[in-house]
C-alpha atoms as a PDB file:
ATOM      1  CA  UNK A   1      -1.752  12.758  16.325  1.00  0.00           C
ATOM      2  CA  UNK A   2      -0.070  11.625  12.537  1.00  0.00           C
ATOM      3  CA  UNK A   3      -1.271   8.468  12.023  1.00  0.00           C
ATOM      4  CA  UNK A   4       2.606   7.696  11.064  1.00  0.00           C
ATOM      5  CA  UNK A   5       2.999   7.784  14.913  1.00  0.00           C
ATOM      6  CA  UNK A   6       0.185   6.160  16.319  1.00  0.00           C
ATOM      7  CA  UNK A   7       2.359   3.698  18.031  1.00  0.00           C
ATOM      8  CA  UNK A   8       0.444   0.244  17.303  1.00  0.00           C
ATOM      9  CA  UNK A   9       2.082  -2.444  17.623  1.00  0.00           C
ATOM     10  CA  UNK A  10       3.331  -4.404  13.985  1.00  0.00           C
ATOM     11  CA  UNK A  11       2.164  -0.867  12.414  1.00  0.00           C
ATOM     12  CA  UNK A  12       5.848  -0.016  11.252  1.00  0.00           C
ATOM     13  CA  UNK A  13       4.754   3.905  12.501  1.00  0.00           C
ATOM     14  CA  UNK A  14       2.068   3.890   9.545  1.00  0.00           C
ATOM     15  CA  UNK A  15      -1.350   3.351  12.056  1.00  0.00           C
ATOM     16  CA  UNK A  16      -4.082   1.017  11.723  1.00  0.00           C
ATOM     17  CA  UNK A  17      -4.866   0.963   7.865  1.00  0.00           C
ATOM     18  CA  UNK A  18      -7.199  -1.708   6.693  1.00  0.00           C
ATOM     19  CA  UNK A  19      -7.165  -0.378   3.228  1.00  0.00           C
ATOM     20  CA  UNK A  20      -3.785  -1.251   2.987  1.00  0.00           C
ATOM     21  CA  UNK A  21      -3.761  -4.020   4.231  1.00  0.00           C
ATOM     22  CA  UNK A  22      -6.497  -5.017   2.224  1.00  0.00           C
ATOM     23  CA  UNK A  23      -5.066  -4.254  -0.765  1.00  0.00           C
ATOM     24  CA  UNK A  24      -2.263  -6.518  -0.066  1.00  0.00           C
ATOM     25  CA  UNK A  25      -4.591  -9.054   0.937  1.00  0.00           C
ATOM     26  CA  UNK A  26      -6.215  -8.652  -2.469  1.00  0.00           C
ATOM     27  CA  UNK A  27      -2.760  -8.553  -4.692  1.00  0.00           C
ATOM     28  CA  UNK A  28      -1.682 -11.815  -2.831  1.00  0.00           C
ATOM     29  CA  UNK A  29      -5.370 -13.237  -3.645  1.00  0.00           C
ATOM     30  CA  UNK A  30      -4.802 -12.891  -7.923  1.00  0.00           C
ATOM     31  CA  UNK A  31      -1.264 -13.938  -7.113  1.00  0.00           C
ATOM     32  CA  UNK A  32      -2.374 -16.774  -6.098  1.00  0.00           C
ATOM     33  CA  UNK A  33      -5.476 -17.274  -8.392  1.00  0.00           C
ATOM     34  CA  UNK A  34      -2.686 -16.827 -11.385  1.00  0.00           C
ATOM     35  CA  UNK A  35      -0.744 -19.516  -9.918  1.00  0.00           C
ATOM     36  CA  UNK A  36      -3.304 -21.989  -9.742  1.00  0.00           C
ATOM     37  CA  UNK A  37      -4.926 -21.066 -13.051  1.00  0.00           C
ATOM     38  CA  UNK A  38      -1.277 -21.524 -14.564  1.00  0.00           C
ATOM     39  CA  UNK A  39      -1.777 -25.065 -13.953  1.00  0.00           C
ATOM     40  CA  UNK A  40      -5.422 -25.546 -15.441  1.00  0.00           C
ATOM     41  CA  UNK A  41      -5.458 -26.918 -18.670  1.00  0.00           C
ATOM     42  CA  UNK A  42      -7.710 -24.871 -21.519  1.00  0.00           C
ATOM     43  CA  UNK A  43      -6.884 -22.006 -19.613  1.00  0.00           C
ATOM     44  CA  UNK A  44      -3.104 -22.926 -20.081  1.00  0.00           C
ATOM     45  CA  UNK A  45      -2.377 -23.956 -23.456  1.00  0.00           C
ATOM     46  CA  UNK A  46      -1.238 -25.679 -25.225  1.00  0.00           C
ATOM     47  CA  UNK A  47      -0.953 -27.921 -21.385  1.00  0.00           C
ATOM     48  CA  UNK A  48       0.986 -30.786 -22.405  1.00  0.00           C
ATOM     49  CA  UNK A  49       3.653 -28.309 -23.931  1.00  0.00           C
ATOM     50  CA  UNK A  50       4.517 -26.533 -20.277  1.00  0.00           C
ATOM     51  CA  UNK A  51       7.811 -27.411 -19.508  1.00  0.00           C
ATOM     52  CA  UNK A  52       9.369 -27.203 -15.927  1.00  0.00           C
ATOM     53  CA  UNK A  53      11.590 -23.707 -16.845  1.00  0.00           C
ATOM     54  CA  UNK A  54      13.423 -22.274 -19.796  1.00  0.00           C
ATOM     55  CA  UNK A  55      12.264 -20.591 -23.155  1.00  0.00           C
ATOM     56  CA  UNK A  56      11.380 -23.832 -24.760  1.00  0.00           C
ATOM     57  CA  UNK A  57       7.967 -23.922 -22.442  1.00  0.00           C
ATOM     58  CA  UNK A  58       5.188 -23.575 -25.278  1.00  0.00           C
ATOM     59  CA  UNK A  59       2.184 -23.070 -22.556  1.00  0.00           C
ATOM     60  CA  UNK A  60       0.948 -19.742 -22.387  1.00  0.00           C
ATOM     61  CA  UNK A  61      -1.504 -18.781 -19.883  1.00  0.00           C
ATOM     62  CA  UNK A  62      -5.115 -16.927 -21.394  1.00  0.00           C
ATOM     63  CA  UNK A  63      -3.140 -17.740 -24.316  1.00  0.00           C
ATOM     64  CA  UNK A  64      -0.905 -14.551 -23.985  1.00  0.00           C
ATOM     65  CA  UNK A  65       1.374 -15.130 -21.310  1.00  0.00           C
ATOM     66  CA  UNK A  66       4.312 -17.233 -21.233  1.00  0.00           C
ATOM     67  CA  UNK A  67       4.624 -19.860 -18.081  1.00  0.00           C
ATOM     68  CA  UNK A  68       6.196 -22.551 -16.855  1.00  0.00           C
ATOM     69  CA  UNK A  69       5.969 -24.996 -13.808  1.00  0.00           C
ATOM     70  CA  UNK A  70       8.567 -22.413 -12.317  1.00  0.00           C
ATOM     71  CA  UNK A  71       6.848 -19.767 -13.609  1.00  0.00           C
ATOM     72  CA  UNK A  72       3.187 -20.732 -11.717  1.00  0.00           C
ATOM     73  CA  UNK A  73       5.074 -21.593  -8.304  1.00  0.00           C
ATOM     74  CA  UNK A  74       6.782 -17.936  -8.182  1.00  0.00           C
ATOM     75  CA  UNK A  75       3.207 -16.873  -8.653  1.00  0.00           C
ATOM     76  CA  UNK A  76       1.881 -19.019  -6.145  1.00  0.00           C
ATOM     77  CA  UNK A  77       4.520 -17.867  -3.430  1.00  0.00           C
ATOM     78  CA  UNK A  78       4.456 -14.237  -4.050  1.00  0.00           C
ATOM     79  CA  UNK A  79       0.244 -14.563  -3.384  1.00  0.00           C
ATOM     80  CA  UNK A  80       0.968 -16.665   0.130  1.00  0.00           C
ATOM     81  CA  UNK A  81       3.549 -14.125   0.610  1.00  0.00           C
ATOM     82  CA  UNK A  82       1.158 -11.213   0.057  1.00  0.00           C
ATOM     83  CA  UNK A  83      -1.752 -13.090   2.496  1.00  0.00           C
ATOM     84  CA  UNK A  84       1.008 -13.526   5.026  1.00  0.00           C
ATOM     85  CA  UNK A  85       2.938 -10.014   4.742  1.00  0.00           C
ATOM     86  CA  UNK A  86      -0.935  -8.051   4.575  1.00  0.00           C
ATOM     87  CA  UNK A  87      -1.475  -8.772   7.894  1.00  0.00           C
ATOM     88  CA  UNK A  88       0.342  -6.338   9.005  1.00  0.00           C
ATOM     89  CA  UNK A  89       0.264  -2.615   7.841  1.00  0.00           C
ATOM     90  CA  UNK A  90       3.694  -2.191   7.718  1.00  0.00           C
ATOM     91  CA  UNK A  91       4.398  -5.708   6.306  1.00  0.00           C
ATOM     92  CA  UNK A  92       1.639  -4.891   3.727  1.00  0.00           C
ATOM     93  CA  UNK A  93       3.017  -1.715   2.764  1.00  0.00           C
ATOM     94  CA  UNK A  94       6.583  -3.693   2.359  1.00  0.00           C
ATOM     95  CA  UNK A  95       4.611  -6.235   0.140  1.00  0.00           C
ATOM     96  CA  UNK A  96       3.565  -3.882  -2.372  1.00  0.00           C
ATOM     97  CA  UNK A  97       6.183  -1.422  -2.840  1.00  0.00           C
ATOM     98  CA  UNK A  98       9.027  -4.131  -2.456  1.00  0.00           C
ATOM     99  CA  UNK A  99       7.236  -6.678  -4.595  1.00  0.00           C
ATOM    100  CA  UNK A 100       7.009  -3.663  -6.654  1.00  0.00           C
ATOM    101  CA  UNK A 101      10.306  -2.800  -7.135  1.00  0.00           C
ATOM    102  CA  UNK A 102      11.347  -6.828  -8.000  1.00  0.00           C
ATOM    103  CA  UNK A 103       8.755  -6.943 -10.544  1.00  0.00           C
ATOM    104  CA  UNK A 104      10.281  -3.404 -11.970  1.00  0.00           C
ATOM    105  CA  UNK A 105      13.529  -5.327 -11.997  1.00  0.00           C
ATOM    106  CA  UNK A 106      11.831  -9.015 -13.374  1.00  0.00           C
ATOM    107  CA  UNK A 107      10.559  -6.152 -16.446  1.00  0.00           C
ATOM    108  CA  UNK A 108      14.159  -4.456 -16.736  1.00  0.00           C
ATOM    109  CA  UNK A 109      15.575  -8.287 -16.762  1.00  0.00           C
ATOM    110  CA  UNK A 110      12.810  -9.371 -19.967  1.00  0.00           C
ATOM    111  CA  UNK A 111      13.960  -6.251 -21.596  1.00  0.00           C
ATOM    112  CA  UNK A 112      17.449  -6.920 -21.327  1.00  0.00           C
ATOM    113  CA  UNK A 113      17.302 -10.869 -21.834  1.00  0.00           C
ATOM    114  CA  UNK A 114      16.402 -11.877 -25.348  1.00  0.00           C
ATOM    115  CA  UNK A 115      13.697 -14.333 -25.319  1.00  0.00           C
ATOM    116  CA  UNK A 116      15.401 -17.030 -26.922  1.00  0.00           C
ATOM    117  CA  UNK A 117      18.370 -16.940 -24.280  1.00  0.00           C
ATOM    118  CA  UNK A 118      18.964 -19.588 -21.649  1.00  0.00           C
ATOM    119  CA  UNK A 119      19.094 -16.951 -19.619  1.00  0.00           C
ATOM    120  CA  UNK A 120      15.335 -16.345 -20.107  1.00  0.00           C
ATOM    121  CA  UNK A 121      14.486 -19.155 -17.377  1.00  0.00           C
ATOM    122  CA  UNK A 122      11.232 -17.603 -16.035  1.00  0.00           C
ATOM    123  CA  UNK A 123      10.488 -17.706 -19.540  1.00  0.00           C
ATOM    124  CA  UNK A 124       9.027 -14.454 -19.839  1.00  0.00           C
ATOM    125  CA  UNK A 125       7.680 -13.099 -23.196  1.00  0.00           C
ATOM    126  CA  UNK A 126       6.917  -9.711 -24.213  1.00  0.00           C
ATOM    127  CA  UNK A 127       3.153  -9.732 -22.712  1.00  0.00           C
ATOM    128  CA  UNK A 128       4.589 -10.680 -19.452  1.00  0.00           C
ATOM    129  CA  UNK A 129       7.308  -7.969 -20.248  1.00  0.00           C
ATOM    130  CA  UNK A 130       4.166  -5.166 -20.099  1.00  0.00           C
ATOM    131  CA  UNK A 131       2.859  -7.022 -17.647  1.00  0.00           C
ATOM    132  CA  UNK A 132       5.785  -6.909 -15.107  1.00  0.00           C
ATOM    133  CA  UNK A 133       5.990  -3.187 -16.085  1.00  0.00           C
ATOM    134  CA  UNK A 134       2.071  -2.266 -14.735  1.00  0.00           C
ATOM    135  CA  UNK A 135       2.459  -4.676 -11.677  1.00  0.00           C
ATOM    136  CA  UNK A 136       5.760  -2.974 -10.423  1.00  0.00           C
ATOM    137  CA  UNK A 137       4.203   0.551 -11.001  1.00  0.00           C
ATOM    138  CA  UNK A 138       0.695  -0.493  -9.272  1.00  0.00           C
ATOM    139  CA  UNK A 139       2.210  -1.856  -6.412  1.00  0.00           C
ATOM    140  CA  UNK A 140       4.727   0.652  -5.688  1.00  0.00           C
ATOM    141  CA  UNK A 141       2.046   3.174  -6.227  1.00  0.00           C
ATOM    142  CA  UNK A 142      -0.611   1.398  -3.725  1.00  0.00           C
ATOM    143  CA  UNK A 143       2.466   0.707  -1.433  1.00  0.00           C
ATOM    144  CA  UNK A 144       2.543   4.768  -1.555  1.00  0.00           C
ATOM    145  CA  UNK A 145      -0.804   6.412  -1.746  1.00  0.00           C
ATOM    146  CA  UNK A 146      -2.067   4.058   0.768  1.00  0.00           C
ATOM    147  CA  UNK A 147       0.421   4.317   3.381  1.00  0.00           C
ATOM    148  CA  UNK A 148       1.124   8.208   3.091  1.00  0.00           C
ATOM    149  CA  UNK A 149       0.227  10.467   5.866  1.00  0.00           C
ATOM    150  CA  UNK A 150      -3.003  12.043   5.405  1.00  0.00           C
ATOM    151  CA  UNK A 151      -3.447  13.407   8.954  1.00  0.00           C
ATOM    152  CA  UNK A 152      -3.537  17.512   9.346  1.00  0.00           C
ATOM    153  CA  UNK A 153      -2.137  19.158  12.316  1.00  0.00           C
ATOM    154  CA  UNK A 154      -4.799  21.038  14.243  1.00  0.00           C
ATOM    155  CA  UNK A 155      -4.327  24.058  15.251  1.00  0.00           C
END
């Protein structure tokens, strides 16, 4: 029987896959870690120059990425959503390549938006630019290889 039709219940027609689900488990774990760190000073600096939202937020986080107080709770609600969503196959599978596909848009958007613009709100830099690039790819790719059908008919 494809393990796409296994018929488990909260499976979404993928089968039981604790890799998966894992692996969503695991994204929504250094989600969450980034969050919190975000708000550590010495691992954020310069601290006292982190400003709610907006471009003029001076804190960066490992001292390469642009964040804000905004910026740390998005990361801190996309790694509860990942715990939440991963325990389920099918909601971990929707965690990855969904989450995926907004951070391939969050990267389109910090391409598009110059960094100086109001409109750069996040604020997002160009580290978190490459960043937001390799997260939507890994994701969506995870999302993918782990939830493809790797059953063979017998015969």
């Amino acid at each position: 029987m494809s393990s796409r039709t296994s018929g488990h219940a909260g499976d979404g027609g993928y089968g039981d896959n604790p890799l998966l689900r894992k692996v969503a488990m695991a994204v929504g774990v250094v989600f969450l870690l980034t969050g919190l760190l975000g708000f550590v000073p010495g691992i954020t600096s310069p601290f006292d120059q982190m400003e709610f939202a907006g471009n003029q937020s001076e804190a960066f986080l490992l001292g390469l990425f642009q964040v804000s107080v905004l910026h740390n709770i998005v990361h801190l609600l996309y790694g509860v959503a990942g715990l939440a969503l991963a325990r389920t196959v099918s909601g971990a599978r929707n965690y990855l390549v969904g989450g995926g596909v907004i951070y391939l848009v969050l990267w389109l958007y910090g391409l598009v938006v110059g960094q100086n613009s109001n409109a750069n709100f996040v604020p997002l830099n160009n580290a978190d630019d490459w960043l937001h690039l390799g997260l939507g790819v890994g994701m969506i790719g995870l999302g993918l290889a782990l939830s493809r059908d790797t059953s063979r008919a017998t015969a």
